[in-house]
N, C-alpha and C. Protein backbone atom coordinates (compact mmCIF):
# COMPACT_ATOMS: atom_id res chain seq x y z
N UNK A 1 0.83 -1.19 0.00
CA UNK A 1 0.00 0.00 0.00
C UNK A 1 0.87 1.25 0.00
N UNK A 2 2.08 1.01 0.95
CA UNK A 2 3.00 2.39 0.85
C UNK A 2 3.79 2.57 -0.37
N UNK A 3 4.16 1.30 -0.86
CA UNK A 3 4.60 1.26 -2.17
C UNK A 3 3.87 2.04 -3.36
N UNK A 4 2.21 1.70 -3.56
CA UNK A 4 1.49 2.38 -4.29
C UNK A 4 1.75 3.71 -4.08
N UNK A 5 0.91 4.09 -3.09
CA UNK A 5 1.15 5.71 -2.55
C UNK A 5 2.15 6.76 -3.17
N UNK A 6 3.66 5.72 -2.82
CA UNK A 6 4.52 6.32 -2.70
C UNK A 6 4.96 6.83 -4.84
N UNK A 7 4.07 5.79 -5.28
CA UNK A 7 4.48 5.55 -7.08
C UNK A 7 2.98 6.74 -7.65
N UNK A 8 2.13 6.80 -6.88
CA UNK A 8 1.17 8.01 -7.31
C UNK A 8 1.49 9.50 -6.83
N UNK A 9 2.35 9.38 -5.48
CA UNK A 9 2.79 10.73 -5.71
C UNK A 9 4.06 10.86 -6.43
N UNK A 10 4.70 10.23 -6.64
CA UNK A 10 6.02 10.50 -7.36
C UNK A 10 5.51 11.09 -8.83
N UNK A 11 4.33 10.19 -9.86
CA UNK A 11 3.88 9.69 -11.47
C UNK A 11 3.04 11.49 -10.33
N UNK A 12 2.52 11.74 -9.87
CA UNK A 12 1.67 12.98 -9.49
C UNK A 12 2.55 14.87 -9.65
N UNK A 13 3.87 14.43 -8.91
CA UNK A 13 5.44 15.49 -8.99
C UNK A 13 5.77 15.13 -10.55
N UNK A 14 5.83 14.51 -11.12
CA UNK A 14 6.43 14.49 -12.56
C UNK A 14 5.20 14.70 -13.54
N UNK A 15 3.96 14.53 -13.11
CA UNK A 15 2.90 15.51 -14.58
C UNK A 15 3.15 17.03 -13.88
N UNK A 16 2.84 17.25 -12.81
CA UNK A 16 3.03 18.73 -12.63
C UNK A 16 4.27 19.41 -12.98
N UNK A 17 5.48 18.64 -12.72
CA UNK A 17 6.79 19.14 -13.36
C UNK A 17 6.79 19.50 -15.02
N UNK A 18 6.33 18.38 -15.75
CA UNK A 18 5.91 18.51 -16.93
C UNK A 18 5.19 19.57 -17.42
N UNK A 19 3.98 19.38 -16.80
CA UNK A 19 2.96 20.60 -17.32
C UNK A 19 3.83 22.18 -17.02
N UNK A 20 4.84 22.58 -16.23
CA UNK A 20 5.07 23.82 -15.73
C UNK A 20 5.82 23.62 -16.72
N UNK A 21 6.93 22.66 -17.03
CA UNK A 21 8.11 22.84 -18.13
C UNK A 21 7.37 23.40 -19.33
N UNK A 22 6.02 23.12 -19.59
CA UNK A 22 5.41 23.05 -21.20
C UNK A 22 5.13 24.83 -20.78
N UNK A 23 4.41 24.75 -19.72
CA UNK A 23 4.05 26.86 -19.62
C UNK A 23 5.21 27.37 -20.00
N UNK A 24 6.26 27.47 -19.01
CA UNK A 24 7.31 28.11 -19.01
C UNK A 24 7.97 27.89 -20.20
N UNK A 25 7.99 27.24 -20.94
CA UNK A 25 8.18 27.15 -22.77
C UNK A 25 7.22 28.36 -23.35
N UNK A 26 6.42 27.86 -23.25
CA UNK A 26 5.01 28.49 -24.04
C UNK A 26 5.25 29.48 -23.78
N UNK A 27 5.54 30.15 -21.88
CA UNK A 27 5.29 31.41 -22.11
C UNK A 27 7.18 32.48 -22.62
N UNK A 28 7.72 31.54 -22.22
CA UNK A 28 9.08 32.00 -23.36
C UNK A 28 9.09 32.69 -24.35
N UNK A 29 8.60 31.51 -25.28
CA UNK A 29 8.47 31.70 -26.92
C UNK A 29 7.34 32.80 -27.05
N UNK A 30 6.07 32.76 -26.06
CA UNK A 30 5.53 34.28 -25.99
C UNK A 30 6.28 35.31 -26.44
N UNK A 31 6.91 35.59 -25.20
CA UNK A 31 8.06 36.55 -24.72
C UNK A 31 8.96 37.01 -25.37
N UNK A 32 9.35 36.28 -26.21
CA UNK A 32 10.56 36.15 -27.12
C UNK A 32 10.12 36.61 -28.85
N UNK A 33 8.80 36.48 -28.98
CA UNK A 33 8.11 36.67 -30.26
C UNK A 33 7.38 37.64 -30.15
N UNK A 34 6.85 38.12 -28.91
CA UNK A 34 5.81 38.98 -28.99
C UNK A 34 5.75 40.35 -29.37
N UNK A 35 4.83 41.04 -30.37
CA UNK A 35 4.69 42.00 -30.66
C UNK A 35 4.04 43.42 -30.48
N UNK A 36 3.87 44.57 -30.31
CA UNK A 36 2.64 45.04 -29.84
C UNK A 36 2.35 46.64 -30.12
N UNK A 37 1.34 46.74 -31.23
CA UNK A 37 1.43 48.17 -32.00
C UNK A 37 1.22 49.32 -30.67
N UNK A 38 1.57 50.19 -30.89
CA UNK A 38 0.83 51.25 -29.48
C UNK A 38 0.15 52.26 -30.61
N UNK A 39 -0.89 52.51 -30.01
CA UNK A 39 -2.12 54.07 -31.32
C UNK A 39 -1.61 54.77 -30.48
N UNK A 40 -1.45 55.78 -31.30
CA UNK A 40 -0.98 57.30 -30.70
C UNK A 40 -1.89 57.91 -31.29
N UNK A 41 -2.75 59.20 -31.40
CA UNK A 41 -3.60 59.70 -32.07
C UNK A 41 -2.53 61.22 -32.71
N UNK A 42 -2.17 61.00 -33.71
CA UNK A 42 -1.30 62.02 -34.52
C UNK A 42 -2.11 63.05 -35.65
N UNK A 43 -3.84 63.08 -35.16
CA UNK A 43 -4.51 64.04 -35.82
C UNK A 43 -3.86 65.28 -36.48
N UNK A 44 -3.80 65.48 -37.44
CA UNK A 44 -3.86 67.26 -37.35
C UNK A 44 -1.96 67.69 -37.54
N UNK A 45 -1.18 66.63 -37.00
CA UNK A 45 0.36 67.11 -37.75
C UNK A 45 0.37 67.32 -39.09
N UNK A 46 1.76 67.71 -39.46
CA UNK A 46 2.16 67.74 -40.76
C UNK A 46 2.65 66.97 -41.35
N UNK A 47 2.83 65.55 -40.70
CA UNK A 47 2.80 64.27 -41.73
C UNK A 47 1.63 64.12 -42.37
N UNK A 48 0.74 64.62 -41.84
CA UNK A 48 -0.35 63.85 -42.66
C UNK A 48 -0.80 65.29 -44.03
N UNK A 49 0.15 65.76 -44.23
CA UNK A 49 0.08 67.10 -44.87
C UNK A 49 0.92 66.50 -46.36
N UNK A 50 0.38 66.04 -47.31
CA UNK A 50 1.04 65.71 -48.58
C UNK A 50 2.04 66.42 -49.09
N UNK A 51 1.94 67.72 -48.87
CA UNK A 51 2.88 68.46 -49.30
C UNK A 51 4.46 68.26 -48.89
N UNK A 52 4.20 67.48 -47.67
CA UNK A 52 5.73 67.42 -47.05
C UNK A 52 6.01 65.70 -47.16
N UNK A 53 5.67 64.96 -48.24
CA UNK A 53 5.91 63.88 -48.48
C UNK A 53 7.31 64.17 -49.18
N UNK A 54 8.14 63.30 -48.85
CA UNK A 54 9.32 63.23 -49.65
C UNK A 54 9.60 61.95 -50.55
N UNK A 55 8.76 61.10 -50.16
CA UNK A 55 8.97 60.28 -51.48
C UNK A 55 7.42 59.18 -50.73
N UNK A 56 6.84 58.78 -52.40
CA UNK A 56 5.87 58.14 -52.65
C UNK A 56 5.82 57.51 -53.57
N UNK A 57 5.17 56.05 -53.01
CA UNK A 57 4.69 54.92 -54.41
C UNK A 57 4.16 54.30 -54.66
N UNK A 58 3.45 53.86 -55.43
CA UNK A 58 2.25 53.18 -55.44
C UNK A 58 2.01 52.21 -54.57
N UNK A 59 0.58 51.86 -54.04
CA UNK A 59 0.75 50.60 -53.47
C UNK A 59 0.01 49.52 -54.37
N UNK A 60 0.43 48.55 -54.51
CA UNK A 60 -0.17 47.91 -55.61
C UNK A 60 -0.71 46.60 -55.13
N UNK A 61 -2.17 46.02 -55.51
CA UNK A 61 -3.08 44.89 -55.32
C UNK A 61 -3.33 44.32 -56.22
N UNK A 62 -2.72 42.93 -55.64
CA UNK A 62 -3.08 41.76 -56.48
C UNK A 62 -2.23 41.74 -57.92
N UNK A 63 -1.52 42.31 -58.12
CA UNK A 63 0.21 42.43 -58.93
C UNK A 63 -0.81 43.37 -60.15
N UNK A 64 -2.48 43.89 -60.39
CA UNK A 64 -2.79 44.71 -61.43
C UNK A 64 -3.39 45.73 -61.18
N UNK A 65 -3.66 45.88 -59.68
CA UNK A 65 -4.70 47.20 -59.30
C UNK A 65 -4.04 48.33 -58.23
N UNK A 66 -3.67 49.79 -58.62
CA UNK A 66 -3.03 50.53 -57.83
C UNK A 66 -4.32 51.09 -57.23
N UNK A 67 -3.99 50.71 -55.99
CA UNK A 67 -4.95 50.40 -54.78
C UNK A 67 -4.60 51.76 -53.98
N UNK A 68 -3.41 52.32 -54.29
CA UNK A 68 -3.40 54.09 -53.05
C UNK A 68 -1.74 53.97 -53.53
N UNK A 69 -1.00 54.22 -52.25
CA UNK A 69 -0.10 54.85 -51.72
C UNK A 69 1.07 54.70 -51.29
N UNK A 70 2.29 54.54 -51.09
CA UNK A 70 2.98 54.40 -49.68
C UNK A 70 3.92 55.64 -49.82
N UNK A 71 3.50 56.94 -48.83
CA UNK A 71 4.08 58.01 -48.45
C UNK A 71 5.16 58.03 -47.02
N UNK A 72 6.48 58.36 -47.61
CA UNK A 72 7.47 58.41 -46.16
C UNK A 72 8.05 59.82 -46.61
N UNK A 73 8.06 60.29 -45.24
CA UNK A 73 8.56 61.79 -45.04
C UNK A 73 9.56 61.29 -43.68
N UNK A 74 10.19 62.84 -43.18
CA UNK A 74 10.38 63.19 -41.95
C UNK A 74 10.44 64.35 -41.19
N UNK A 75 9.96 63.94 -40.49
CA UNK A 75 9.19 65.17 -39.31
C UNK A 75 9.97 65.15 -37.81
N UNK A 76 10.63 66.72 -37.68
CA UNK A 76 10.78 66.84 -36.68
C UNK A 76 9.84 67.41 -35.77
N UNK A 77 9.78 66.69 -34.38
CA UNK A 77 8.76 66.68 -33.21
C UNK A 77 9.69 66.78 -32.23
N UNK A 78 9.70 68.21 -31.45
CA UNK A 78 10.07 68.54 -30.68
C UNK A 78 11.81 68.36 -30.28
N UNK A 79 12.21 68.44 -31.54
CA UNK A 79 13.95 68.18 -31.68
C UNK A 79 14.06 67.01 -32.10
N UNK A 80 13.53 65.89 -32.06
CA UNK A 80 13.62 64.71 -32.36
C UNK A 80 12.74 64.30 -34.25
N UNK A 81 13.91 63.47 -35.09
CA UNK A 81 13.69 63.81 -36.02
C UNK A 81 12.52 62.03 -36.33
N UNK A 82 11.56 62.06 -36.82
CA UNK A 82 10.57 60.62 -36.64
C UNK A 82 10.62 60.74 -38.23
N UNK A 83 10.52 59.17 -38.87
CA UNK A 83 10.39 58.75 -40.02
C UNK A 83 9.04 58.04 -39.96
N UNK A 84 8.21 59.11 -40.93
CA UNK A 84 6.14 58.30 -41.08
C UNK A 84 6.64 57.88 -42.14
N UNK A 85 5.87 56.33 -42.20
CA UNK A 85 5.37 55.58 -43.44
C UNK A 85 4.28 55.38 -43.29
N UNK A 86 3.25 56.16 -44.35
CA UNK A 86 1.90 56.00 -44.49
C UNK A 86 1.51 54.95 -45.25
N UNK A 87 0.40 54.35 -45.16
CA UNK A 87 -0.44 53.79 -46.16
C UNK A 87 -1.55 54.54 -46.06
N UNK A 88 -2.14 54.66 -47.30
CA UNK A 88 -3.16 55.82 -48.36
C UNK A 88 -3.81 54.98 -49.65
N UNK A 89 -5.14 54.53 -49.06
CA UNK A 89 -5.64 53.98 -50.52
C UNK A 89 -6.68 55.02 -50.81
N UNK A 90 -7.18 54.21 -52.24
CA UNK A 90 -8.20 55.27 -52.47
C UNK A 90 -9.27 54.77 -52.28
N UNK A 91 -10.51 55.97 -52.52
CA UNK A 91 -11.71 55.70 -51.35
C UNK A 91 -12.54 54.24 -51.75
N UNK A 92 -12.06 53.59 -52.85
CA UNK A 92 -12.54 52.46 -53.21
C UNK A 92 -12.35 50.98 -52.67
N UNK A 93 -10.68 51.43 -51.69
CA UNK A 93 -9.86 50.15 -51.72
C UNK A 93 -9.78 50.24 -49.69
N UNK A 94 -9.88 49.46 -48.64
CA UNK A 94 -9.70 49.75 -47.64
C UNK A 94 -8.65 48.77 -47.27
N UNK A 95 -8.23 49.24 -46.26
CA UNK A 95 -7.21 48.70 -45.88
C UNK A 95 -7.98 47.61 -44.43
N UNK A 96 -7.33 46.20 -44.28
CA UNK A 96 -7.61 45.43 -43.45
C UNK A 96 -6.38 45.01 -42.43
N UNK A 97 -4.85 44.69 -43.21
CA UNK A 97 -4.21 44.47 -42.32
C UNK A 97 -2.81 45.03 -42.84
N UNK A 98 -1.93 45.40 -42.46
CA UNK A 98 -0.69 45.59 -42.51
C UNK A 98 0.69 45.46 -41.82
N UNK A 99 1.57 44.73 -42.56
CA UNK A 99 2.86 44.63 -41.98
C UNK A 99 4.03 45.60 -42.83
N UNK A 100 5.05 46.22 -42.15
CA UNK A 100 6.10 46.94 -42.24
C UNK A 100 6.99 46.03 -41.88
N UNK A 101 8.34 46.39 -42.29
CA UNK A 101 9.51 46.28 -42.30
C UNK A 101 10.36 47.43 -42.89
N UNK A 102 11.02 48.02 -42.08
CA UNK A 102 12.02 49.07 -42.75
C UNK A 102 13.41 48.66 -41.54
N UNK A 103 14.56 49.09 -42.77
CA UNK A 103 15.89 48.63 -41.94
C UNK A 103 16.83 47.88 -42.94
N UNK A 104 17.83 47.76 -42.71
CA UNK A 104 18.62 46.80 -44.23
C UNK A 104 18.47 45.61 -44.76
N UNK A 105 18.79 45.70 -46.10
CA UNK A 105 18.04 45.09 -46.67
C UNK A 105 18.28 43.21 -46.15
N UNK A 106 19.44 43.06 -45.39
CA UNK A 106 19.81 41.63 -45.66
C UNK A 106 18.77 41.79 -43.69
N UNK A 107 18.17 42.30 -43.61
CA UNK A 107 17.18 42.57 -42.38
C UNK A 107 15.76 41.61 -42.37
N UNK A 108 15.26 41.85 -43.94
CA UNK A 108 14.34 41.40 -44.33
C UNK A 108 13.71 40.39 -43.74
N UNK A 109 12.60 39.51 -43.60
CA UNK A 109 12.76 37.82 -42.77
C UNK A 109 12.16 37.60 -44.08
N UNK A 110 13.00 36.39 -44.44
CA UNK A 110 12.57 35.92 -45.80
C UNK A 110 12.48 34.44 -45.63
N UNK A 111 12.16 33.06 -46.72
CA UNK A 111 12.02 31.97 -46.32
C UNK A 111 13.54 31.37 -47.27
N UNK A 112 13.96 30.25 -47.26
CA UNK A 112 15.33 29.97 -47.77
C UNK A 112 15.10 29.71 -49.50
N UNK A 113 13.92 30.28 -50.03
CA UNK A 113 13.95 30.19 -51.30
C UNK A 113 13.67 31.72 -52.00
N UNK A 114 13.75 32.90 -50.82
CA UNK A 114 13.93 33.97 -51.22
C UNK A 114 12.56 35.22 -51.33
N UNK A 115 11.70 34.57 -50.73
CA UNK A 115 9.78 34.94 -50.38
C UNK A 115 10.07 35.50 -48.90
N UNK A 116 9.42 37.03 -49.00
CA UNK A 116 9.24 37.17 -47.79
C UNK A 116 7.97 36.56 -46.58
N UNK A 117 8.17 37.17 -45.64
CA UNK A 117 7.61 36.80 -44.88
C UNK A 117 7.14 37.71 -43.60
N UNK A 118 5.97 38.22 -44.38
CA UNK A 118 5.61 39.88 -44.06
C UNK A 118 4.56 39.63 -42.08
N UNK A 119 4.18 38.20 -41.57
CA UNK A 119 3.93 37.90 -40.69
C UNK A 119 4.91 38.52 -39.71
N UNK A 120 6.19 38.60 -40.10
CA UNK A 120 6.90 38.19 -38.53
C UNK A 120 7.89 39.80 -39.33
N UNK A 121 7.32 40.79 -39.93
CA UNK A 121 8.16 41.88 -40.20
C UNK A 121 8.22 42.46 -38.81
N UNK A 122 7.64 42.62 -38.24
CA UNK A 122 7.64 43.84 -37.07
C UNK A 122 7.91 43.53 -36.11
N UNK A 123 8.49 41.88 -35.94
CA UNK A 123 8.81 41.64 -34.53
C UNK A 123 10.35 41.77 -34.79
N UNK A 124 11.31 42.37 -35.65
CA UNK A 124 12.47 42.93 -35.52
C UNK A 124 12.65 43.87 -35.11
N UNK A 125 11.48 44.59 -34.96
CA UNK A 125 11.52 46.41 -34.23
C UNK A 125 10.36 46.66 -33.81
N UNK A 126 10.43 47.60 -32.81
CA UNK A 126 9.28 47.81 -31.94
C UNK A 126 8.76 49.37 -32.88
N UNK A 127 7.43 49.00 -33.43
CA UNK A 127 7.39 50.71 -33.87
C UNK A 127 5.78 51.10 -33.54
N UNK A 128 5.60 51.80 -33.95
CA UNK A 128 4.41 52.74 -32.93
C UNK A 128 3.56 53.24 -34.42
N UNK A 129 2.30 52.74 -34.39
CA UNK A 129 1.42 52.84 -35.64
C UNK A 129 0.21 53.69 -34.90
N UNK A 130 -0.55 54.26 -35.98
CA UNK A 130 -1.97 54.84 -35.59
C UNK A 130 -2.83 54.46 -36.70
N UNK A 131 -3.54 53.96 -36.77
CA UNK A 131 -5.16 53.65 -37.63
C UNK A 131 -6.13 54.95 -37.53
N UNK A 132 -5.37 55.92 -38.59
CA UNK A 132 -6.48 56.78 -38.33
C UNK A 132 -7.83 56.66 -39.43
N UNK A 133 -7.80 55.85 -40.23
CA UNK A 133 -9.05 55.38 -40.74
C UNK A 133 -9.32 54.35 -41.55
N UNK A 134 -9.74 53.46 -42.14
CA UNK A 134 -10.01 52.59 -43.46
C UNK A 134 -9.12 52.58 -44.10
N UNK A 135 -8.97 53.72 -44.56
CA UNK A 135 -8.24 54.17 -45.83
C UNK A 135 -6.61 54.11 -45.61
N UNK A 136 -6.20 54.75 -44.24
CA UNK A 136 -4.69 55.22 -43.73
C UNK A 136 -4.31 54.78 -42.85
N UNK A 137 -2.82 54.40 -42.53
CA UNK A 137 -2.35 54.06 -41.65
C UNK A 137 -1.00 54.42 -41.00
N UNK A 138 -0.37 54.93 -40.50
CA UNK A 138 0.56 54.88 -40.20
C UNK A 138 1.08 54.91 -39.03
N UNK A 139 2.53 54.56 -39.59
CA UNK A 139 3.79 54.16 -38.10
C UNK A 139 5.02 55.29 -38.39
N UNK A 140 5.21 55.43 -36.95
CA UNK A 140 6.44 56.59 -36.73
C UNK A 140 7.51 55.83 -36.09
N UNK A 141 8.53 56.05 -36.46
CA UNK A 141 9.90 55.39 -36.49
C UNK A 141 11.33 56.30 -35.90
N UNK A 142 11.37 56.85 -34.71
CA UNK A 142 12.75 57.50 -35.14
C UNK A 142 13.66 57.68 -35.95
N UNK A 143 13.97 58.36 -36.46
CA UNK A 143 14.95 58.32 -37.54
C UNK A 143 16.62 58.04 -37.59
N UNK A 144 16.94 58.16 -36.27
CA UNK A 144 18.26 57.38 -35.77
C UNK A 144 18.18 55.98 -35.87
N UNK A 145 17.30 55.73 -35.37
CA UNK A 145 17.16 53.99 -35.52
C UNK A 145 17.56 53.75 -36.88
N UNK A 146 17.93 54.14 -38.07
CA UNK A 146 18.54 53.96 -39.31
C UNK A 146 19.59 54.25 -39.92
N UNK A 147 20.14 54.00 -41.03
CA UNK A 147 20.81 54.16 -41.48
C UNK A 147 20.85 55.32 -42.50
N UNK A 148 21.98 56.33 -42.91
CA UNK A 148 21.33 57.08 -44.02
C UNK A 148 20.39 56.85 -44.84
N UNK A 149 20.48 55.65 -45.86
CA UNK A 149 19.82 54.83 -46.37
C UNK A 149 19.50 53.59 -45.97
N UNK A 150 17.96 53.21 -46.62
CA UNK A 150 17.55 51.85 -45.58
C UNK A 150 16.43 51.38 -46.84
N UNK A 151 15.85 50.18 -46.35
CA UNK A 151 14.73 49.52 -47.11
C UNK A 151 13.73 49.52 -46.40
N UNK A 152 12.56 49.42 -47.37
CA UNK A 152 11.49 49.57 -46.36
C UNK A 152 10.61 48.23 -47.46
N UNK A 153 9.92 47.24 -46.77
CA UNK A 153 9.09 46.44 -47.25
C UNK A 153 7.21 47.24 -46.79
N UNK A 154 6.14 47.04 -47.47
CA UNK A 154 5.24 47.47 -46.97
C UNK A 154 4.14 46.74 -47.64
N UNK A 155 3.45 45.85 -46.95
CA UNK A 155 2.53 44.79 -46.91
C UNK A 155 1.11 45.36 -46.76
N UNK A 156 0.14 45.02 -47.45
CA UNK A 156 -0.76 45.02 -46.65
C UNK A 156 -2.28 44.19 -47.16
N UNK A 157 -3.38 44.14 -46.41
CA UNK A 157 -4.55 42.99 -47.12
C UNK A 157 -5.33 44.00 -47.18
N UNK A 158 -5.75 44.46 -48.35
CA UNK A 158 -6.85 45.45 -48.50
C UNK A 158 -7.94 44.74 -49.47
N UNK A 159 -9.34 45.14 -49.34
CA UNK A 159 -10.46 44.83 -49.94
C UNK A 159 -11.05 45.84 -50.71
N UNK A 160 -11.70 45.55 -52.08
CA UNK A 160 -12.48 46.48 -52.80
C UNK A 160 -13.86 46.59 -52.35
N UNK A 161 -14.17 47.77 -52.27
CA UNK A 161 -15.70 48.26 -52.32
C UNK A 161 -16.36 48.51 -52.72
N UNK A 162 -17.80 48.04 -53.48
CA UNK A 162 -19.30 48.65 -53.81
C UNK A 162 -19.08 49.75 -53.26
N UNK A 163 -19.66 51.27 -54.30
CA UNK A 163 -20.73 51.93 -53.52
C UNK A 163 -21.48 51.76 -52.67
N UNK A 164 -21.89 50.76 -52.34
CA UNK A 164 -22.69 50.53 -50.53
C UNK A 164 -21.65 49.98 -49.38
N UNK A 165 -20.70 50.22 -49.89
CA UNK A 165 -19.49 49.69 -49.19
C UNK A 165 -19.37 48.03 -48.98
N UNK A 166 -20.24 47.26 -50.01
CA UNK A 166 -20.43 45.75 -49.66
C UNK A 166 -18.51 45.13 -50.43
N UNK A 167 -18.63 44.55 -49.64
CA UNK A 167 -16.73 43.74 -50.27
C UNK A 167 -17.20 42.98 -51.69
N UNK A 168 -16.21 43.65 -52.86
CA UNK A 168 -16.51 42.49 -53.91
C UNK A 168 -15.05 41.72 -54.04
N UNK A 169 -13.78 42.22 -53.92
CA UNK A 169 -12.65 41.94 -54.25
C UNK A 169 -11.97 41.86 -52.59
N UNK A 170 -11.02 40.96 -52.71
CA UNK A 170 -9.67 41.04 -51.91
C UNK A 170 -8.55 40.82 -52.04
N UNK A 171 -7.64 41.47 -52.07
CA UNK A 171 -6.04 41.13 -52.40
C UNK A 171 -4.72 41.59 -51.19
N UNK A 172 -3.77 41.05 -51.89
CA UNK A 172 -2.22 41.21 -51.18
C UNK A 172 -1.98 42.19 -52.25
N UNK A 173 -1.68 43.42 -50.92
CA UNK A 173 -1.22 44.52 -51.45
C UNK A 173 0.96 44.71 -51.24
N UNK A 174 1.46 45.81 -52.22
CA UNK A 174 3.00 45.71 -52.01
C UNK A 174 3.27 47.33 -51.87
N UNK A 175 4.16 47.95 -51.69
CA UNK A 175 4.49 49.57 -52.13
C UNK A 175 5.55 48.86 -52.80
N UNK A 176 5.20 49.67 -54.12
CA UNK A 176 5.75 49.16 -55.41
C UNK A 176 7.29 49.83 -55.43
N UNK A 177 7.64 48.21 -56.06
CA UNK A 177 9.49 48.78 -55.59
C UNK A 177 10.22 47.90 -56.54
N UNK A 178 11.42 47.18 -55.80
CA UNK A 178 12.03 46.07 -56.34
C UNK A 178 11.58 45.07 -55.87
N UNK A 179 11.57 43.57 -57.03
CA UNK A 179 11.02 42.22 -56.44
C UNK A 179 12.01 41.34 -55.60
N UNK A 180 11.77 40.19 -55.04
CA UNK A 180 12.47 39.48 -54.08
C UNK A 180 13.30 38.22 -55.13
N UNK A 181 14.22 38.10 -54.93
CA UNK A 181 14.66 36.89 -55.52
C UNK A 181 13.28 35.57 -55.76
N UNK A 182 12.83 35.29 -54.82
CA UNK A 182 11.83 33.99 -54.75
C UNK A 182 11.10 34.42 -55.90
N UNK A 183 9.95 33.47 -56.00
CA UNK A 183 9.19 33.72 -56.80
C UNK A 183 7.79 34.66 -56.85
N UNK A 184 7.44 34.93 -55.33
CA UNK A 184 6.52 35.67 -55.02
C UNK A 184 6.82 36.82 -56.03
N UNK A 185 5.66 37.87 -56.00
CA UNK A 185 5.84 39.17 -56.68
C UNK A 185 5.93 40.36 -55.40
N UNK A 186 6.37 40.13 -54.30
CA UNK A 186 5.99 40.99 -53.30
C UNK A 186 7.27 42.12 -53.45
N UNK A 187 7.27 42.79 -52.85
CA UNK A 187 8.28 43.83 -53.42
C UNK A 187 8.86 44.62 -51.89
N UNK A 188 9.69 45.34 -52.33
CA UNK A 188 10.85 46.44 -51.56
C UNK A 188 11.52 47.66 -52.08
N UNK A 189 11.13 48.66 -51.45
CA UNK A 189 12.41 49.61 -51.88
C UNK A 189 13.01 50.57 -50.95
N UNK A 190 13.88 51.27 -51.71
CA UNK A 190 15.28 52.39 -50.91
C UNK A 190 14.13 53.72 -50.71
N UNK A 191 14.89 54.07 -49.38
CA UNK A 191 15.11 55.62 -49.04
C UNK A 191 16.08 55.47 -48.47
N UNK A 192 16.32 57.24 -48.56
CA UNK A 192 17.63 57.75 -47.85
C UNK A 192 16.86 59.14 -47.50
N UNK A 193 17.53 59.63 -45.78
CA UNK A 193 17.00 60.41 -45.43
C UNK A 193 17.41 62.05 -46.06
N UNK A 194 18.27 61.58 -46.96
CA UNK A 194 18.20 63.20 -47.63
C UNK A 194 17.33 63.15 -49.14
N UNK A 195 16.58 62.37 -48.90
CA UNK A 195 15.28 62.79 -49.48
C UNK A 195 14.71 63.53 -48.92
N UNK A 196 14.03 63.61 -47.80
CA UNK A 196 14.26 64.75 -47.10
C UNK A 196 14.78 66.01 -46.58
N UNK A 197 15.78 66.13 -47.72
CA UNK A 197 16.59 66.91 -46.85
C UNK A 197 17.71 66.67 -45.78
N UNK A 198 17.68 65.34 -45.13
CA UNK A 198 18.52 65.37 -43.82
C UNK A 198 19.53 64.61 -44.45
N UNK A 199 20.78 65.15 -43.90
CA UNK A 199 22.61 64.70 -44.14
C UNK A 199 22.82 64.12 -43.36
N UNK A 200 23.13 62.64 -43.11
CA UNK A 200 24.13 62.34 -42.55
C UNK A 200 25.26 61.75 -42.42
N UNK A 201 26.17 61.67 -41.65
CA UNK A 201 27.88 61.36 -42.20
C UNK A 201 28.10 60.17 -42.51
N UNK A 202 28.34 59.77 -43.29
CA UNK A 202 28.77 58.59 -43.75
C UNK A 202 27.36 57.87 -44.64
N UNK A 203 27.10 58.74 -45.53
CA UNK A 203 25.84 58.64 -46.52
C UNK A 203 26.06 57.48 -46.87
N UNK A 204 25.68 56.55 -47.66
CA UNK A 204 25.32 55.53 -48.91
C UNK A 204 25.38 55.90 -49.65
């Protein structure tokens, strides 16, 4: 009988050991992967002022329909110089989901046949987005965090609209650039911050 006892609490210490080893995994790989946009409400600046776009390009759906936008400027806020990348469709096309990546190019997360892999862009950098409507989106980036010149990938799942706003179409959207080695058609391209205007030492 003590024998039993003694073999149900032991088989009793080794599932609970188990089960904590599997959390403390789980919550690891959480930890270690996890991502997390913060909204800032950036109403009413002068990023969102076209005029001070310094470079723009199409964003393109489904590799035949230019669906809006992708506008990057930079804006200094309060001494500190921030790099916006907008997304801007037009009033036909809304936007549902989007991933970024900006930073060099061998930065990219790609798969070993040369396809990105626009899921896991943003868990290389922590950046700070606002949804200010359907249509727009954007993330502000410090502009130190870069290099004179850098790449920027820009993803996103947008849907077409009826006049009653009912969904007829959906596609994978790109900001039209250069293609990826793989075979996908998804795309990338250069800025440099003296597109803007801003110098710094040891340009590209």
């Amino acid at each position: 009988m003590i024998k039993k006892t003694t073999f149900l609490a032991m088989l009793t210490f080794v599932m609970l050991f188990s089960c904590q080893t599997n959390d403390d995994l789980s919550s690891f790989q959480t930890k270690a992967y996890n991502f997390s946009v913060t909204s800032i409400d950036f109403t009413g600046i002068s990023s969102r002022n076209s005029e001070t776009v310094c470079y723009s390009t199409p964003l393109i759906a489904g590799q035949n329909y230019e669906a809006g936008r992708i506008d990057v400027e930079i804006v200094n806020e309060d001494g500190i110089n921030y790099v916006y990348i907008s997304y801007i469709t037009n009033p036909d096309w809304v936007i549902k989901l989007t991933h970024l990546y900006a930073g060099d190019r061998d930065g990219i997360p790609e798969t070993k046949k040369g396809n990105p892999k626009p899921g896991v862009f943003e868990k290389k950098m922590d950046y700070e987005a606002n949804v200010i409507s359907d249509f727009e989106v954007e993330y502000k980036i410090e502009a130190d965090a870069f290099e004179a010149c850098f790449y920027i990938a820009a993803h996103a799942e947008v849907i077409k609209v009826d006049d009653k706003g009912n969904e007829i179409q959906r596609e994978t959207a790109w900001g039209q650039g250069e293609g990826f080695e793989g075979s996908s058609w998804a795309m990338y391209f250069p800025f440099c911050k003296s597109d803007c205007g801003i110098i710094d030492d040891g340009l590209k």
